[in-house]
N, C-alpha and C. Protein backbone atom coordinates (compact mmCIF):
# COMPACT_ATOMS: atom_id res chain seq x y z
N UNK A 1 -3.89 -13.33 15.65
CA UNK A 1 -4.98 -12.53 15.12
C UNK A 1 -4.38 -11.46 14.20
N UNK A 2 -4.85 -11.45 12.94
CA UNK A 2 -4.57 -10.69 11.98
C UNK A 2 -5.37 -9.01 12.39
N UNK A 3 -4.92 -8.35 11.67
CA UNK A 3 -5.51 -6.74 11.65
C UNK A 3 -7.09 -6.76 11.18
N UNK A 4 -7.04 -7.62 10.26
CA UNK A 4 -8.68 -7.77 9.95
C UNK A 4 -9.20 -8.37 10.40
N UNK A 5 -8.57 -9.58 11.19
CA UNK A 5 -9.89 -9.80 12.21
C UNK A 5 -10.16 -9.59 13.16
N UNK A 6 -9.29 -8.70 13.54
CA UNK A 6 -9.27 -7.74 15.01
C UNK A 6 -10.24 -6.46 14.55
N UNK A 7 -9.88 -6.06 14.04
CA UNK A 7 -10.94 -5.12 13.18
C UNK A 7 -12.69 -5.44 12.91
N UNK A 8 -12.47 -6.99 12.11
CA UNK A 8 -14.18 -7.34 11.86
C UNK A 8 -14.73 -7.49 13.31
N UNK A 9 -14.09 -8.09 14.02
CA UNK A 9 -14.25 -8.40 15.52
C UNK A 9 -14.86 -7.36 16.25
N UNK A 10 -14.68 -6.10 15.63
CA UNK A 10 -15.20 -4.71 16.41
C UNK A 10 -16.44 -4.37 15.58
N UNK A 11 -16.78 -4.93 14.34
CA UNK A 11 -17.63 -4.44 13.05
C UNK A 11 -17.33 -2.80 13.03
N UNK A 12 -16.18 -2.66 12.99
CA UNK A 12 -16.43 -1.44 12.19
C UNK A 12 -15.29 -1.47 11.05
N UNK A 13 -16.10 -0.32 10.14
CA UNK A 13 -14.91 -0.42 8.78
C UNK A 13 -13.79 -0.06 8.83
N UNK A 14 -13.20 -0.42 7.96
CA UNK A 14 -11.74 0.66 7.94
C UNK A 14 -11.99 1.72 8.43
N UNK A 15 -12.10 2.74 7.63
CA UNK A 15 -12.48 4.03 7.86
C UNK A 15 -12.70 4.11 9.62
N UNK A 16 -13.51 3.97 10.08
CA UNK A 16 -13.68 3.61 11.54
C UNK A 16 -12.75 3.34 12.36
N UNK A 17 -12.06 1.82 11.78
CA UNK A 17 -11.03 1.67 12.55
C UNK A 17 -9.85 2.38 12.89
N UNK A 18 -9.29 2.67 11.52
CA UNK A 18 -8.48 3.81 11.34
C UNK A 18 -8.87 5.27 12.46
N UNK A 19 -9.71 5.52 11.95
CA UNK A 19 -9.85 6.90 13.11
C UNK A 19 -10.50 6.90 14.89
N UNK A 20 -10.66 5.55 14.77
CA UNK A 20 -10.55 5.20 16.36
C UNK A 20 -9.42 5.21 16.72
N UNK A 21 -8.02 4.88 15.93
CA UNK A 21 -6.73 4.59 16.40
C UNK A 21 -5.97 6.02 16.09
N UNK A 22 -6.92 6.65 15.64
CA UNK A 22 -6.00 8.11 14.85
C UNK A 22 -4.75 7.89 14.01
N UNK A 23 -5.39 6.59 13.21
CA UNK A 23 -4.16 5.90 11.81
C UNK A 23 -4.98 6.48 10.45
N UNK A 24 -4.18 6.15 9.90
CA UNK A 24 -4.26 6.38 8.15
C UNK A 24 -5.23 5.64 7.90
N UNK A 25 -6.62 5.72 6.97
CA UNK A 25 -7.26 4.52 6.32
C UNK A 25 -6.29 3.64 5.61
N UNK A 26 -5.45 4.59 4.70
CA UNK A 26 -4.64 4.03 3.62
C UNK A 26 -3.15 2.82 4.77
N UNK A 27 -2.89 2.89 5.94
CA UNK A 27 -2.01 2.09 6.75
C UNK A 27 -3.14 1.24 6.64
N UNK A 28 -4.29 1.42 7.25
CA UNK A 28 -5.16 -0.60 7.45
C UNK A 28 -5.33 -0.56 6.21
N UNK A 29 -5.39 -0.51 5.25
CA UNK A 29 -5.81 -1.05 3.86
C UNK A 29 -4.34 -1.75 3.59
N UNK A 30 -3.88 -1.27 3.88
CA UNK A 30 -2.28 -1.41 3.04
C UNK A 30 -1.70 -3.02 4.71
N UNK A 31 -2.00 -3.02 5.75
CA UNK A 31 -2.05 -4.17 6.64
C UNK A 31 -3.17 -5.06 6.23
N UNK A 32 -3.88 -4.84 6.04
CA UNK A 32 -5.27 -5.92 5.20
C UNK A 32 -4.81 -6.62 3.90
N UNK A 33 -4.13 -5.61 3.13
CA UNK A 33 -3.99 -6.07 1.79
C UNK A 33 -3.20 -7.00 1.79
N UNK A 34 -1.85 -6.85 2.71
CA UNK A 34 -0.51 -7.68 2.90
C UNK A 34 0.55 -6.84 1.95
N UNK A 35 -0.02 -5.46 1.62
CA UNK A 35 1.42 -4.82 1.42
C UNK A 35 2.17 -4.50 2.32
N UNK A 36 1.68 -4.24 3.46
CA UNK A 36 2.88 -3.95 4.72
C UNK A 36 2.43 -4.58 5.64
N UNK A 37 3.38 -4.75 7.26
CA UNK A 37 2.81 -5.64 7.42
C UNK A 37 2.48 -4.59 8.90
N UNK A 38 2.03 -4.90 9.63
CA UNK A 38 1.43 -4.25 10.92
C UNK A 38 2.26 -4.46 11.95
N UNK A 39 3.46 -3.61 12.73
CA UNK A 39 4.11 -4.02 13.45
C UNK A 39 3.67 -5.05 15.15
N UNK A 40 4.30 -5.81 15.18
CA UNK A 40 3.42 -7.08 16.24
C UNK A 40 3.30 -6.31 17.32
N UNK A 41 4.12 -5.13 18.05
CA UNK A 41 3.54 -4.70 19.30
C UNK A 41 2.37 -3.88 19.02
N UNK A 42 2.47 -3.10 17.89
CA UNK A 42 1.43 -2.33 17.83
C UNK A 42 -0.59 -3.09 17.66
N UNK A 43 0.27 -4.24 17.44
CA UNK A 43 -1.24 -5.61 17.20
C UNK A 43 -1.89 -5.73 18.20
N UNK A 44 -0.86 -6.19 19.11
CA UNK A 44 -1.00 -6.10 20.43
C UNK A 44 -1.53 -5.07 21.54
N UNK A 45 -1.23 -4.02 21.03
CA UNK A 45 -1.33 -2.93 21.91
C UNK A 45 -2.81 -2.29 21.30
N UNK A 46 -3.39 -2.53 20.21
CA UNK A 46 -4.99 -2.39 19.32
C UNK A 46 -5.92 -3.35 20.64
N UNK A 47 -5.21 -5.12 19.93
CA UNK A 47 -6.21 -5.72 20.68
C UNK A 47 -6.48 -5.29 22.39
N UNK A 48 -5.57 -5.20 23.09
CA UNK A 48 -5.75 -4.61 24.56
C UNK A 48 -6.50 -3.73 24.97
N UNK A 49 -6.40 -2.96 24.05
CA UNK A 49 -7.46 -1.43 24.50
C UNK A 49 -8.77 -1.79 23.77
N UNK A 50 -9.04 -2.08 22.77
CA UNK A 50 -10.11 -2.93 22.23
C UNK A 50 -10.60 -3.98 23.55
N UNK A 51 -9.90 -4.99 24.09
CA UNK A 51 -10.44 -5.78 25.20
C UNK A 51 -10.53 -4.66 25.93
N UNK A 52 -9.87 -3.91 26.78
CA UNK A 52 -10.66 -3.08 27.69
C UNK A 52 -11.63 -2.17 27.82
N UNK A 53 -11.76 -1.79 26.56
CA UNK A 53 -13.20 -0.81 26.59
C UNK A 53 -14.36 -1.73 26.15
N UNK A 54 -14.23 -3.13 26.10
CA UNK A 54 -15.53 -4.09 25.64
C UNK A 54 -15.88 -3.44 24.41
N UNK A 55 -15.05 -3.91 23.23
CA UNK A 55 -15.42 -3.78 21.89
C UNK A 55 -14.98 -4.40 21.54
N UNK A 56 -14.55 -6.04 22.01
CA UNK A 56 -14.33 -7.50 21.56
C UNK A 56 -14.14 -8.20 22.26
């Protein structure tokens, strides 16, 4: 699972996502875009807390 579709998966926007995680808009734009890439534990460690509060 990519950052964006862990993200659409929640429907919320960037903007949103970003400050649910207390990240940069400009870090998920820049993991969406494929200029950088999203480190894999930190993927991991989104989707988990996302599964546990039932927001995917």
């Amino acid at each position: 699972m990519t950052i964006k579709e862990l993200r659409q998966a929640t429907g919320m926007t960037q903007k949103d996502f970003a400050e649910y995680f207390d990240i940069s808009k400009r870090a998920v734009e820049s993991w969406e875009g494929g200029k950088r890439n999203c480190p894999s534990y930190l993927l991991e460690l989104m989707k988990y807390k996302l599964e546990k509060e039932n927001l995917i």
